[in-house]
C-alpha atoms as a PDB file:
ATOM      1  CA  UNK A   1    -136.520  45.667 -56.577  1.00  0.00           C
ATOM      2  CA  UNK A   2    -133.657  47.217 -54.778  1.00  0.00           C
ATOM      3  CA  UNK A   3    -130.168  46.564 -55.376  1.00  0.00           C
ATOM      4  CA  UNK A   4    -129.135  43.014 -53.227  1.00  0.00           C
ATOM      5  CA  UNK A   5    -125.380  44.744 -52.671  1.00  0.00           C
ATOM      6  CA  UNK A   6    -126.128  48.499 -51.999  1.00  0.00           C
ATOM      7  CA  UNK A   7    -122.751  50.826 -53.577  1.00  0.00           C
ATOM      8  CA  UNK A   8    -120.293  50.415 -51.229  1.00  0.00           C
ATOM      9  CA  UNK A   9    -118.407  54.026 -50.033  1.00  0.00           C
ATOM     10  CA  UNK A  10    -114.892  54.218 -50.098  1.00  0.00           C
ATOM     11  CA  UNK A  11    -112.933  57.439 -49.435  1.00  0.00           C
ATOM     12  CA  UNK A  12    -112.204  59.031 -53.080  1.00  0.00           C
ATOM     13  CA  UNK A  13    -109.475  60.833 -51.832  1.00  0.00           C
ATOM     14  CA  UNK A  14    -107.542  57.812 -50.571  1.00  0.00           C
ATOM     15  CA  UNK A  15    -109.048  54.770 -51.868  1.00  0.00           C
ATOM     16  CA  UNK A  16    -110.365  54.907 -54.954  1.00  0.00           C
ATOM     17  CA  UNK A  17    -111.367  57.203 -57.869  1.00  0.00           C
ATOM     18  CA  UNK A  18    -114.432  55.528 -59.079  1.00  0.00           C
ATOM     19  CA  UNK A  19    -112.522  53.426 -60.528  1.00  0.00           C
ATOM     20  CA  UNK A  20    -113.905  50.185 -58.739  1.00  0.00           C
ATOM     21  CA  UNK A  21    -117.363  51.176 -58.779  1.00  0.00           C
ATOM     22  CA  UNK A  22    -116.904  51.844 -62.835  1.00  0.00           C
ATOM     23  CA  UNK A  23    -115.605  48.010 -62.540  1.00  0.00           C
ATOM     24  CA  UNK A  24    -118.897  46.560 -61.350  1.00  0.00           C
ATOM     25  CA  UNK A  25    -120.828  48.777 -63.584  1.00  0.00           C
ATOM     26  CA  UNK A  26    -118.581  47.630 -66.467  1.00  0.00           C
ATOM     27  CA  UNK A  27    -119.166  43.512 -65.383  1.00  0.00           C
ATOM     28  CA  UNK A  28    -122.896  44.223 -64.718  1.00  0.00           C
ATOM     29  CA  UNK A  29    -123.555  45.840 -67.973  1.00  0.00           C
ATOM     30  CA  UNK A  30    -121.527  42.447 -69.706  1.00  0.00           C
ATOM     31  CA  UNK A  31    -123.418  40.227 -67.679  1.00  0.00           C
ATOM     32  CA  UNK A  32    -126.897  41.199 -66.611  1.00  0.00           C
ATOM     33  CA  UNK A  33    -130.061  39.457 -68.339  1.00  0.00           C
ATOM     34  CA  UNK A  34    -127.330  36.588 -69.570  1.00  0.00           C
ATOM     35  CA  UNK A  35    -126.747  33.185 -68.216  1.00  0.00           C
ATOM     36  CA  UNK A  36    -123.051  31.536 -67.345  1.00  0.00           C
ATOM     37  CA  UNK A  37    -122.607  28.621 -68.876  1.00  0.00           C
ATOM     38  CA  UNK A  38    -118.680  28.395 -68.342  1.00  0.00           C
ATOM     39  CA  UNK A  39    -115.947  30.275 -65.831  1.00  0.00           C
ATOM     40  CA  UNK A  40    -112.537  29.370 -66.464  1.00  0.00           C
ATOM     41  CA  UNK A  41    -109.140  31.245 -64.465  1.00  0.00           C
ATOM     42  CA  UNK A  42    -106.021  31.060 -66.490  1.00  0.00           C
ATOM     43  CA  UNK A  43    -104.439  32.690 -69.175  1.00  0.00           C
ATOM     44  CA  UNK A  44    -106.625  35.198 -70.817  1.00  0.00           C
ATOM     45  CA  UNK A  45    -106.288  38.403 -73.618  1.00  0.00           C
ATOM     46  CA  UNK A  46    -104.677  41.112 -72.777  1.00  0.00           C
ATOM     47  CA  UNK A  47    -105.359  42.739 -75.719  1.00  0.00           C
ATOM     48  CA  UNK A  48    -109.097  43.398 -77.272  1.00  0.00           C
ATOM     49  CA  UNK A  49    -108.358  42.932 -80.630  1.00  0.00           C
ATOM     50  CA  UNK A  50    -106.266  39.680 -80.120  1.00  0.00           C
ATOM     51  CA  UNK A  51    -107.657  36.770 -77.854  1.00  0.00           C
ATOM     52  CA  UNK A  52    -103.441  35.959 -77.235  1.00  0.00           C
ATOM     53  CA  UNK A  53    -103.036  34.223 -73.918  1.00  0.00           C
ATOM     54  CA  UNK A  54    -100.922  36.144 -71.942  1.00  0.00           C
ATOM     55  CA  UNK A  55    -102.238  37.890 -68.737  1.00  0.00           C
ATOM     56  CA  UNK A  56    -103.621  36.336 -66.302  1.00  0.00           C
ATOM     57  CA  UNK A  57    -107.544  36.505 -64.967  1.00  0.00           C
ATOM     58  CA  UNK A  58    -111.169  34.730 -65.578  1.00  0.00           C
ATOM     59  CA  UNK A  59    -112.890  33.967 -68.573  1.00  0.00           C
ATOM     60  CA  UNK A  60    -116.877  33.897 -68.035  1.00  0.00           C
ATOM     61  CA  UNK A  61    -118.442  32.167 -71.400  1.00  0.00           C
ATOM     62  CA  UNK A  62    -122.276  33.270 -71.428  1.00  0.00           C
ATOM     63  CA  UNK A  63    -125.569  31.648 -72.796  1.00  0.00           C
ATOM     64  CA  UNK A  64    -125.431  33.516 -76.538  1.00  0.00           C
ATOM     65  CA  UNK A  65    -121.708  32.654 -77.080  1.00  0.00           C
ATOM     66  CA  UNK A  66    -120.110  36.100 -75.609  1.00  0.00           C
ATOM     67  CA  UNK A  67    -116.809  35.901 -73.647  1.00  0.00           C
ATOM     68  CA  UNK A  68    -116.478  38.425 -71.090  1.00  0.00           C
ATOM     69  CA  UNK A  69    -112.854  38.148 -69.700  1.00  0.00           C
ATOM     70  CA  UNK A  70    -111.603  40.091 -66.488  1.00  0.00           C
ATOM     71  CA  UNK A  71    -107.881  40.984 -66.769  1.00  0.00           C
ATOM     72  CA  UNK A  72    -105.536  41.292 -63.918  1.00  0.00           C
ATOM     73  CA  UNK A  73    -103.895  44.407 -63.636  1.00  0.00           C
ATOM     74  CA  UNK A  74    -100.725  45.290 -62.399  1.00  0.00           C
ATOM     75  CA  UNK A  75     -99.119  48.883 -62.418  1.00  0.00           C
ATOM     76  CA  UNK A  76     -96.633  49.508 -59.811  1.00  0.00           C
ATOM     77  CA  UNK A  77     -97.723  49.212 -56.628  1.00  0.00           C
ATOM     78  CA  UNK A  78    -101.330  49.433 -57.784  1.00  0.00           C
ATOM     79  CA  UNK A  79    -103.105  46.299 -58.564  1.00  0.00           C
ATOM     80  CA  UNK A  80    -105.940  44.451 -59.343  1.00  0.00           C
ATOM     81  CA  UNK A  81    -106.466  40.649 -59.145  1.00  0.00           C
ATOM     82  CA  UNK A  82    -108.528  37.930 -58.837  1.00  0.00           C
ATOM     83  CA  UNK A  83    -108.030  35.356 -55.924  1.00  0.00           C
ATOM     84  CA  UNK A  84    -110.246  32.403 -56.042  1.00  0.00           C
ATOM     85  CA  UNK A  85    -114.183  32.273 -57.267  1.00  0.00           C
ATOM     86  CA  UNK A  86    -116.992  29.976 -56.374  1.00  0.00           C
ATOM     87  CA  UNK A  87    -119.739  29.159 -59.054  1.00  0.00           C
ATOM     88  CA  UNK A  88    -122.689  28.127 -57.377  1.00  0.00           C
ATOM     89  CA  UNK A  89    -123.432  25.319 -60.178  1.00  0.00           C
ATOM     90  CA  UNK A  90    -127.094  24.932 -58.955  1.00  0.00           C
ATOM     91  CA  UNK A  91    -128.454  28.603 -59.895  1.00  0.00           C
ATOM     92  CA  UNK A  92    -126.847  28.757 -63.377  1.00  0.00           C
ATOM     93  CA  UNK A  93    -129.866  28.536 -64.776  1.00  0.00           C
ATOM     94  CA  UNK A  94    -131.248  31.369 -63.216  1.00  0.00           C
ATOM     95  CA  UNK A  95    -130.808  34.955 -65.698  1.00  0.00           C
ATOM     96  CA  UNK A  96    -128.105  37.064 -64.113  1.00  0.00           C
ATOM     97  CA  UNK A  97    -129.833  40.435 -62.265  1.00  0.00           C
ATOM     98  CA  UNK A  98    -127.068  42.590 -60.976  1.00  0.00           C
ATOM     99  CA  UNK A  99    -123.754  42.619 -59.681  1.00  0.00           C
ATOM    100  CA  UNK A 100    -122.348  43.916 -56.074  1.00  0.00           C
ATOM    101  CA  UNK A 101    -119.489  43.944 -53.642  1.00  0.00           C
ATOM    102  CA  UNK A 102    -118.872  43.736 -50.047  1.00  0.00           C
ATOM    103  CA  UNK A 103    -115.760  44.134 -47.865  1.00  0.00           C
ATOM    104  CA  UNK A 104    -114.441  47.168 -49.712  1.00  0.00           C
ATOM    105  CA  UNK A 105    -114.623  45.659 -53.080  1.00  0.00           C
ATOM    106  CA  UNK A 106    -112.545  42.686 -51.996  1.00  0.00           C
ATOM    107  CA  UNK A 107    -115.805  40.361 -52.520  1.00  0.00           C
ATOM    108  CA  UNK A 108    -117.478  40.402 -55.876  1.00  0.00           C
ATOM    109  CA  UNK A 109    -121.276  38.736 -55.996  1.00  0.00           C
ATOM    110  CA  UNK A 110    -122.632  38.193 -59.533  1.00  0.00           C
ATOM    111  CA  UNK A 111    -126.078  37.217 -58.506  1.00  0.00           C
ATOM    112  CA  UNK A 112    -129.806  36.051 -59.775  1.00  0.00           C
ATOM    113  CA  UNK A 113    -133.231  36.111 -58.002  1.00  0.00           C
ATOM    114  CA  UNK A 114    -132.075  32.951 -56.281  1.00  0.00           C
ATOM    115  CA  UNK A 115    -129.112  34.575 -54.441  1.00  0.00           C
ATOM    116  CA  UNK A 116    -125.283  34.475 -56.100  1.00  0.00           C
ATOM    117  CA  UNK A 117    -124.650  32.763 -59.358  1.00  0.00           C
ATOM    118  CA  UNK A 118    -120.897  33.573 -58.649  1.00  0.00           C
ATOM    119  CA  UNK A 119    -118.798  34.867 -56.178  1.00  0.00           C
ATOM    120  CA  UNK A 120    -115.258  36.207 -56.536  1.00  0.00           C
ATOM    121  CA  UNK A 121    -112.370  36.852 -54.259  1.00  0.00           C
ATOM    122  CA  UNK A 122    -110.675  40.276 -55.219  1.00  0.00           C
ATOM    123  CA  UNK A 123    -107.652  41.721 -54.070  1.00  0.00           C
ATOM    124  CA  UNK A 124    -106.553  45.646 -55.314  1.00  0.00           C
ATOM    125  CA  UNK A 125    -104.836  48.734 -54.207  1.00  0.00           C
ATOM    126  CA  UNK A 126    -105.254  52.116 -55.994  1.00  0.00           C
ATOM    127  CA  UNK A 127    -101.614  52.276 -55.060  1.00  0.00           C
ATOM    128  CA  UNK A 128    -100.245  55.788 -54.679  1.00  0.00           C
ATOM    129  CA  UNK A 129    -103.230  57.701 -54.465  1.00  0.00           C
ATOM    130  CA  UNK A 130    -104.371  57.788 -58.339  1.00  0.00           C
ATOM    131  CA  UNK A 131    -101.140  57.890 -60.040  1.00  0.00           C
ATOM    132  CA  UNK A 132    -101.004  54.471 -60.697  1.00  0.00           C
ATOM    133  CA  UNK A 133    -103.782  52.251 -63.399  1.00  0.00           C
ATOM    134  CA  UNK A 134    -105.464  49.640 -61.572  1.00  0.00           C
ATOM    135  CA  UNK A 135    -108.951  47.994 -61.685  1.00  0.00           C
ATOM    136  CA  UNK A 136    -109.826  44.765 -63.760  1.00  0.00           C
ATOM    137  CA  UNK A 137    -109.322  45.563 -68.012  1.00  0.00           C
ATOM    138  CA  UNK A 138    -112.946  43.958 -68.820  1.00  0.00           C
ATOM    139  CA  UNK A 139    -113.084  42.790 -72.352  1.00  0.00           C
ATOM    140  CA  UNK A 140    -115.798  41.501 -74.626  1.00  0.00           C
ATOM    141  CA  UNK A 141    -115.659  38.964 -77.105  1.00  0.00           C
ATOM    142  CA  UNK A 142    -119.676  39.026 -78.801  1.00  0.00           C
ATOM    143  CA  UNK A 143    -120.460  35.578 -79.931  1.00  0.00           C
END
């Protein structure tokens, strides 16, 4: 089967250092084979030892118990956030097969055989050209 969202280039002397595309591979690796049962956006850890409420972000709560938890990041001008998501309730039940983008990483698709599971509205900015940390801090809590 070939990959629903094909990698999406970006210029890696201006827009990003592989940092985004290390993102998706970071989510998909948390994700894939799993179902969601839960997504919340609120407070979440900022810290992987300590589940403290403090930064801001989405919690995704998966069929064996694990949290995975994508952090908002904000250094400087560069940035990383999430905007708004939309769970698609009715394929839940479906296993998780990959993740993609689209729109220059500004639209996330977490998706099963039956098309997106969950979609999420991203907005980031590798600031001044890579002095600056940005991209989501993905942590995982196992069950």
């Amino acid at each position: 089967m070939t990959d629903r969202y094909p990698n999406e280039p970006l210029d890696p002397e201006w827009e990003d250092d592989g940092t985004m595309p290390g993102n998706v591979a970071e989510l998909a690796d948390s994700v894939v084979g799993r179902k969601i049962v839960s997504v919340e956006k609120g407070d979440v850890p900022d810290d992987e030892s300590l589940w403290r409420s403090r930064s801001k972000g989405l919690v995704l709560t998966l069929d064996d118990g694990t949290r995975v938890a994508l952090v908002d990041t904000d250094d400087c001008c560069a940035f990383t956030q999430l905007d708004n998501f939309l769970l698609h309730a009715d394929r839940v039940d479906h296993a998780i097969m990959g993740v993609g983008t689209t729109d220059g990483y500004t639209k996330w698709h977490i998706y099963a055989d039956l098309g997106d599971v969950l979609e999420l509205d991203v907005s980031w900015s590798c600031g001044n050209p890579f002095y600056y940390g940005y991209g989501f801090d993905i942590l995982v809590e196992p069950a």
